[in-house]
C-alpha atoms as a PDB file:
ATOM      1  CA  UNK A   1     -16.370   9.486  22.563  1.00  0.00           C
ATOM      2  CA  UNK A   2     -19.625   7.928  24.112  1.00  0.00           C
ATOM      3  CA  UNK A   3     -22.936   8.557  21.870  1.00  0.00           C
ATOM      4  CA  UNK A   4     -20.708   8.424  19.011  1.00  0.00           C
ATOM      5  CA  UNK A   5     -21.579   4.976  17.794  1.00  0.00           C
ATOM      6  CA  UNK A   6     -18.575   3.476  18.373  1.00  0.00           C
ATOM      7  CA  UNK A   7     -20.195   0.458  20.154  1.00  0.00           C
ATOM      8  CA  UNK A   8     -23.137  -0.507  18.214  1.00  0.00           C
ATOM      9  CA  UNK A   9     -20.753  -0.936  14.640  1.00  0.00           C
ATOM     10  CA  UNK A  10     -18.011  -3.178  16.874  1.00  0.00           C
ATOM     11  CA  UNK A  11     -20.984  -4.806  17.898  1.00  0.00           C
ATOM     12  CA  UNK A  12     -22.271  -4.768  14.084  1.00  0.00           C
ATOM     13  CA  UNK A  13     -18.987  -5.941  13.074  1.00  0.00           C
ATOM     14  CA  UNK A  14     -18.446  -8.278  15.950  1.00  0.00           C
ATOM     15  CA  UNK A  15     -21.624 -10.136  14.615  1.00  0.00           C
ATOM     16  CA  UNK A  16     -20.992 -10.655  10.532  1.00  0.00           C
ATOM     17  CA  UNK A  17     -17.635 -12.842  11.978  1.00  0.00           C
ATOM     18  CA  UNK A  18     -19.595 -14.673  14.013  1.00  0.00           C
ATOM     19  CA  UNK A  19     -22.322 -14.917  10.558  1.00  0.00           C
ATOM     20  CA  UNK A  20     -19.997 -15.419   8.376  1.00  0.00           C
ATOM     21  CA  UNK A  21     -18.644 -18.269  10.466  1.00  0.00           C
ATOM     22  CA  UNK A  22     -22.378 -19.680  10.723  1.00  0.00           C
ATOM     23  CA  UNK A  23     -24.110 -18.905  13.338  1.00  0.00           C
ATOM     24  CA  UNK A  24     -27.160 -19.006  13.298  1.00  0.00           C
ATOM     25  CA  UNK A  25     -28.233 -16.293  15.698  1.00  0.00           C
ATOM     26  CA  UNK A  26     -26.341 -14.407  18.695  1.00  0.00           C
ATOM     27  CA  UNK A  27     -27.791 -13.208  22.127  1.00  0.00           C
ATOM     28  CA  UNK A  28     -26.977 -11.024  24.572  1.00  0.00           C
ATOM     29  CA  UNK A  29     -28.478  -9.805  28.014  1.00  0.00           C
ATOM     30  CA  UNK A  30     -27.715  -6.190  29.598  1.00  0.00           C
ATOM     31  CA  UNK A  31     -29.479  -5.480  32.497  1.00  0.00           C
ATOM     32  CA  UNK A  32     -32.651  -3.358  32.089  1.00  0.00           C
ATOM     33  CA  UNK A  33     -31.141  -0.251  32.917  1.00  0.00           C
ATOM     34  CA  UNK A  34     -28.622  -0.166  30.996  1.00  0.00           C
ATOM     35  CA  UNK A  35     -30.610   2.078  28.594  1.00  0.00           C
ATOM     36  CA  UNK A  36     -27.038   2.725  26.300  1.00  0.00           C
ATOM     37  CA  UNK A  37     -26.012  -0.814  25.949  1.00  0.00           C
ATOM     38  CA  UNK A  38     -29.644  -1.589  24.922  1.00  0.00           C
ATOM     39  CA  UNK A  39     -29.764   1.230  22.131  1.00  0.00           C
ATOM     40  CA  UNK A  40     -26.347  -0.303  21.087  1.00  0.00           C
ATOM     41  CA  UNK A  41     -28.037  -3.188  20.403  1.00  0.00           C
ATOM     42  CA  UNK A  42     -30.718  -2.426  18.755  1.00  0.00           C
ATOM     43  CA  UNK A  43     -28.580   0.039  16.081  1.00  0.00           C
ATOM     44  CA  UNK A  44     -26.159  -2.904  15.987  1.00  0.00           C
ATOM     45  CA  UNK A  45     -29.459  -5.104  14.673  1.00  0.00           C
ATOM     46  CA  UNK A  46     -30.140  -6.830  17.590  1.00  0.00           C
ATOM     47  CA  UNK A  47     -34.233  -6.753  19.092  1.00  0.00           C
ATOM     48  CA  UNK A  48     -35.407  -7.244  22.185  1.00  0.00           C
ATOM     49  CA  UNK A  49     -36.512 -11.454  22.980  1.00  0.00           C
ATOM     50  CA  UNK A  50     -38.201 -10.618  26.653  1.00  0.00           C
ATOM     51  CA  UNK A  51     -39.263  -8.739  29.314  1.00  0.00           C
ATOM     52  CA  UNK A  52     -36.869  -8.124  32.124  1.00  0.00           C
ATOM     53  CA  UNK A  53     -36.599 -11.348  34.214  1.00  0.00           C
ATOM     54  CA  UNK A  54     -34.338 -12.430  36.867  1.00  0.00           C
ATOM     55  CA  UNK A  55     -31.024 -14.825  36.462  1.00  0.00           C
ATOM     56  CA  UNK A  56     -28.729 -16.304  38.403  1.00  0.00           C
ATOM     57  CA  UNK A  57     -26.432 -13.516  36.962  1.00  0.00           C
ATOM     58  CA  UNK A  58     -28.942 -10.483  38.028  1.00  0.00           C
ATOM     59  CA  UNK A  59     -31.552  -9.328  36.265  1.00  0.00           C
ATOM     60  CA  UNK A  60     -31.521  -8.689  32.290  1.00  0.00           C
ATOM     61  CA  UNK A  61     -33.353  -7.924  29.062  1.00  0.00           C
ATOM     62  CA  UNK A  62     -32.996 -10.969  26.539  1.00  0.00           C
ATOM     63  CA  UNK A  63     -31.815 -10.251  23.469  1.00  0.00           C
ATOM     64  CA  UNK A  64     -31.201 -11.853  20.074  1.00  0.00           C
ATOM     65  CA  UNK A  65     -29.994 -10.511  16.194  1.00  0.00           C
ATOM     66  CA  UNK A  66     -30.386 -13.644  13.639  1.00  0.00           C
ATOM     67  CA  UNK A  67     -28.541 -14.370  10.594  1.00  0.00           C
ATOM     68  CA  UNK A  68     -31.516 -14.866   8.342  1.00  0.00           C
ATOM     69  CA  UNK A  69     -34.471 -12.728   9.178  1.00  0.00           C
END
């Protein structure tokens, strides 16, 4: 069932509870090469914050959908 879209509208979904709850904006970081997880993302409404950079967790792409915007 991958490139079906399954992950982008839990994502989607995922996010409005976390809106409707009030928050003002959510992040997430997938590493750079994680080219699915990144279109995922994006479909789910998120756009990218950075370049790649380095973390104490590896490296990753920064994020970020907001609720207002």
């Amino acid at each position: 069932m991958l490139g079906c879209g399954h992950g982008a509208a839990f994502v989607r979904e995922h996010c409005n509870r976390l809106f409707a709850a009030d928050a003002p904006v959510i992040g997430t970081d997938p590493h750079p090469d994680n080219t699915r997880a990144i279109r995922a993302y994006q479909k789910a409404g998120f756009s990218v914050a950075s370049e790649p950079q380095e973390t104490r967790w590896g490296r990753a792409i920064l994020m970020e959908r907001w609720r207002h915007r």
